[in-house]
Protein backbone atom coordinates (compact mmCIF):
# COMPACT_ATOMS: atom_id res chain seq x y z
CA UNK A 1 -4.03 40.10 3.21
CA UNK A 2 -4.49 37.04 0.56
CA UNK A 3 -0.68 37.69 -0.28
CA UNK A 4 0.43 37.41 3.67
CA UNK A 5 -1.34 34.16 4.03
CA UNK A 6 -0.43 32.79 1.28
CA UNK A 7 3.09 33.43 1.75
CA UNK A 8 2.32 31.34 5.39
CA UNK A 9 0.93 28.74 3.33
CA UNK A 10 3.57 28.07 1.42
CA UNK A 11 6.27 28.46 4.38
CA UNK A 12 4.19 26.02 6.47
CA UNK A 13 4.12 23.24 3.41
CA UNK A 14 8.01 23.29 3.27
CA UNK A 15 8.52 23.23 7.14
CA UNK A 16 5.87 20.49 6.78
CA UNK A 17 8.13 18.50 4.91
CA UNK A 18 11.02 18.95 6.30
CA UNK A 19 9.73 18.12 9.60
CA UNK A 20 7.91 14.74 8.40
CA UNK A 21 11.20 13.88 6.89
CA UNK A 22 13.38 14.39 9.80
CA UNK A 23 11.07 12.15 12.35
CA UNK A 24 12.73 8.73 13.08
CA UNK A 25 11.06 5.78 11.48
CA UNK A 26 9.27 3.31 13.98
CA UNK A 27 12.02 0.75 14.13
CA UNK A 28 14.60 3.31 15.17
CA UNK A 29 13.60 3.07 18.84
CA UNK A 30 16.13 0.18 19.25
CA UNK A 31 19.05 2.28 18.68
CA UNK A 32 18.14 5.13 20.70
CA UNK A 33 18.06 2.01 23.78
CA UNK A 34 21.91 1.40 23.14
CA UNK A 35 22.93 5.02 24.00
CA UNK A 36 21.08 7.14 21.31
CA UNK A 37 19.70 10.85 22.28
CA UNK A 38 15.98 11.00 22.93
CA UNK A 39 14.05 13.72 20.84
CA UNK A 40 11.57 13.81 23.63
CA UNK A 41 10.35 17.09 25.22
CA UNK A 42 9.61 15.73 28.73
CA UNK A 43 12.36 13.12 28.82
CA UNK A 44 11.81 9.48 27.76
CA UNK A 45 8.67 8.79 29.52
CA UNK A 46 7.01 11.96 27.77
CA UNK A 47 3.67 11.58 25.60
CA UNK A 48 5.18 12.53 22.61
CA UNK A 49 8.36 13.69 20.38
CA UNK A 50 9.07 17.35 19.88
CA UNK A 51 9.48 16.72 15.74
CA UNK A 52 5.88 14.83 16.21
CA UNK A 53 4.38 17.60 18.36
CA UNK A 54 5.65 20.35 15.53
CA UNK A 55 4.09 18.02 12.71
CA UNK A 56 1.07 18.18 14.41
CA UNK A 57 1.12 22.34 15.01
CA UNK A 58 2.93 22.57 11.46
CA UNK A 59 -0.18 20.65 9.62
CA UNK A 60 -2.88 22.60 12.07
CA UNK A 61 -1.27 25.92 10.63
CA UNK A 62 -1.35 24.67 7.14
CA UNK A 63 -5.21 23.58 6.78
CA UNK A 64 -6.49 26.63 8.52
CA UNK A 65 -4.54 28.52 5.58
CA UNK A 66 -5.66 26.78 2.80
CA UNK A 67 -9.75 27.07 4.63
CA UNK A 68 -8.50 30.89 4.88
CA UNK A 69 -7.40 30.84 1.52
CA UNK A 70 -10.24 28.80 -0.30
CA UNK A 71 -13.30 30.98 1.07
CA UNK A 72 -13.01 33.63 -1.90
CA UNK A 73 -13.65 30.97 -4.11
CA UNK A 74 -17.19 30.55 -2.94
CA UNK A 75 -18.42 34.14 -2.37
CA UNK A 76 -18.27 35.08 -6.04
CA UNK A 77 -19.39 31.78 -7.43
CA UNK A 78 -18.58 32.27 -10.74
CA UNK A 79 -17.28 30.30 -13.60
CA UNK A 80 -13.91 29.76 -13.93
CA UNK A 81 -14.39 29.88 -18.20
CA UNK A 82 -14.92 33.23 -19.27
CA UNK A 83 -18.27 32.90 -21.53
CA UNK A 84 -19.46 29.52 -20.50
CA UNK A 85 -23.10 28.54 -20.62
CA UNK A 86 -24.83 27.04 -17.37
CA UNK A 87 -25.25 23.39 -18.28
CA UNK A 88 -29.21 24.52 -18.04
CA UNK A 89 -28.94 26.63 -21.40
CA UNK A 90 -27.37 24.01 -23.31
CA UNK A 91 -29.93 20.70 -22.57
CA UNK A 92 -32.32 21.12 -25.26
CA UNK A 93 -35.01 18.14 -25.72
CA UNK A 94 -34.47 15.90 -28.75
CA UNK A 95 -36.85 16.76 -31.42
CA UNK A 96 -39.92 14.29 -31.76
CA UNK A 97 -40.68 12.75 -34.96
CA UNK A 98 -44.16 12.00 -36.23
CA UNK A 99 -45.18 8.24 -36.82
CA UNK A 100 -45.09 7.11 -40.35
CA UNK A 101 -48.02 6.70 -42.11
CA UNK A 102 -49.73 3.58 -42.10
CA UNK A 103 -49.50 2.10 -45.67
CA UNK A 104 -53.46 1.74 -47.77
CA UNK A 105 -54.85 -1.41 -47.56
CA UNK A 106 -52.91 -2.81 -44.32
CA UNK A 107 -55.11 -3.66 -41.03
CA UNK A 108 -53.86 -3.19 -37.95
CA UNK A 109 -52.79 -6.57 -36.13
CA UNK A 110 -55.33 -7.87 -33.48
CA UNK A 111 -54.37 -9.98 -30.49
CA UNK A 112 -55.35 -13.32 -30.10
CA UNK A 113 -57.79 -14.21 -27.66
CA UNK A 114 -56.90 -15.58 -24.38
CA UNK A 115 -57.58 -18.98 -23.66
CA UNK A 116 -60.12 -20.28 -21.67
CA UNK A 117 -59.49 -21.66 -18.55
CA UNK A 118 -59.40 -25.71 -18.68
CA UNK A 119 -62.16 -27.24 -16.17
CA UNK A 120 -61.38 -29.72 -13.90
């Protein structure tokens, strides 16, 4: 079944091409007033161009294939390296050092007093 659509998949990205690159630019609407064919299904008042209409069915095909084609990859969810930790395993905490010793003889420093307020 995977094979089938993916075979779709890849038929529908080169017709997806080709059809973008076939559509008319935007600026090509002045020649088609001088006597050039219209591409349009329902005549030259229609809502839309055949080649745009197919786009639109052509690129509708080809995300529903790669949604089809992308769910396996969540069911299993497993790594793609064979024998890889979760990052859980590796964080270790960074060892804590004890405090030197104080040298003999040496006070700890006090903090000066605050000053009194000045009166008024």
């Amino acid at each position: 079944m995977q094979t089938v659509i993916s075979i779709i998949h890849i038929v529908m990205c080169f017709v997806l091409i080709a059809v973008v690159l076939l559509q008319a630019g935007k600026g090509a609407n002045m020649g088609a007033a001088f006597g050039g064919s219209s591409q349009t299904v329902f005549g030259s008042s229609g809502p839309g161009t055949f080649l745009s209409k197919m786009t639109t069915g052509v690129a509708v095909i080809f995300m529903l294939t790669s949604l089809v084609l992308s769910h396996p990859s969540f069911q299993g969810a497993t790594s793609v390296v064979k024998g890889a930790r979760p990052v859980a395993e590796k964080a270790q905490p960074a060892p804590v050092l004890p405090a030197p010793p104080a040298p003999q003889g040496a006070q700890t420093p006090v903090a000066p007093p605050a000053p009194a307020p000045a009166a008024k």
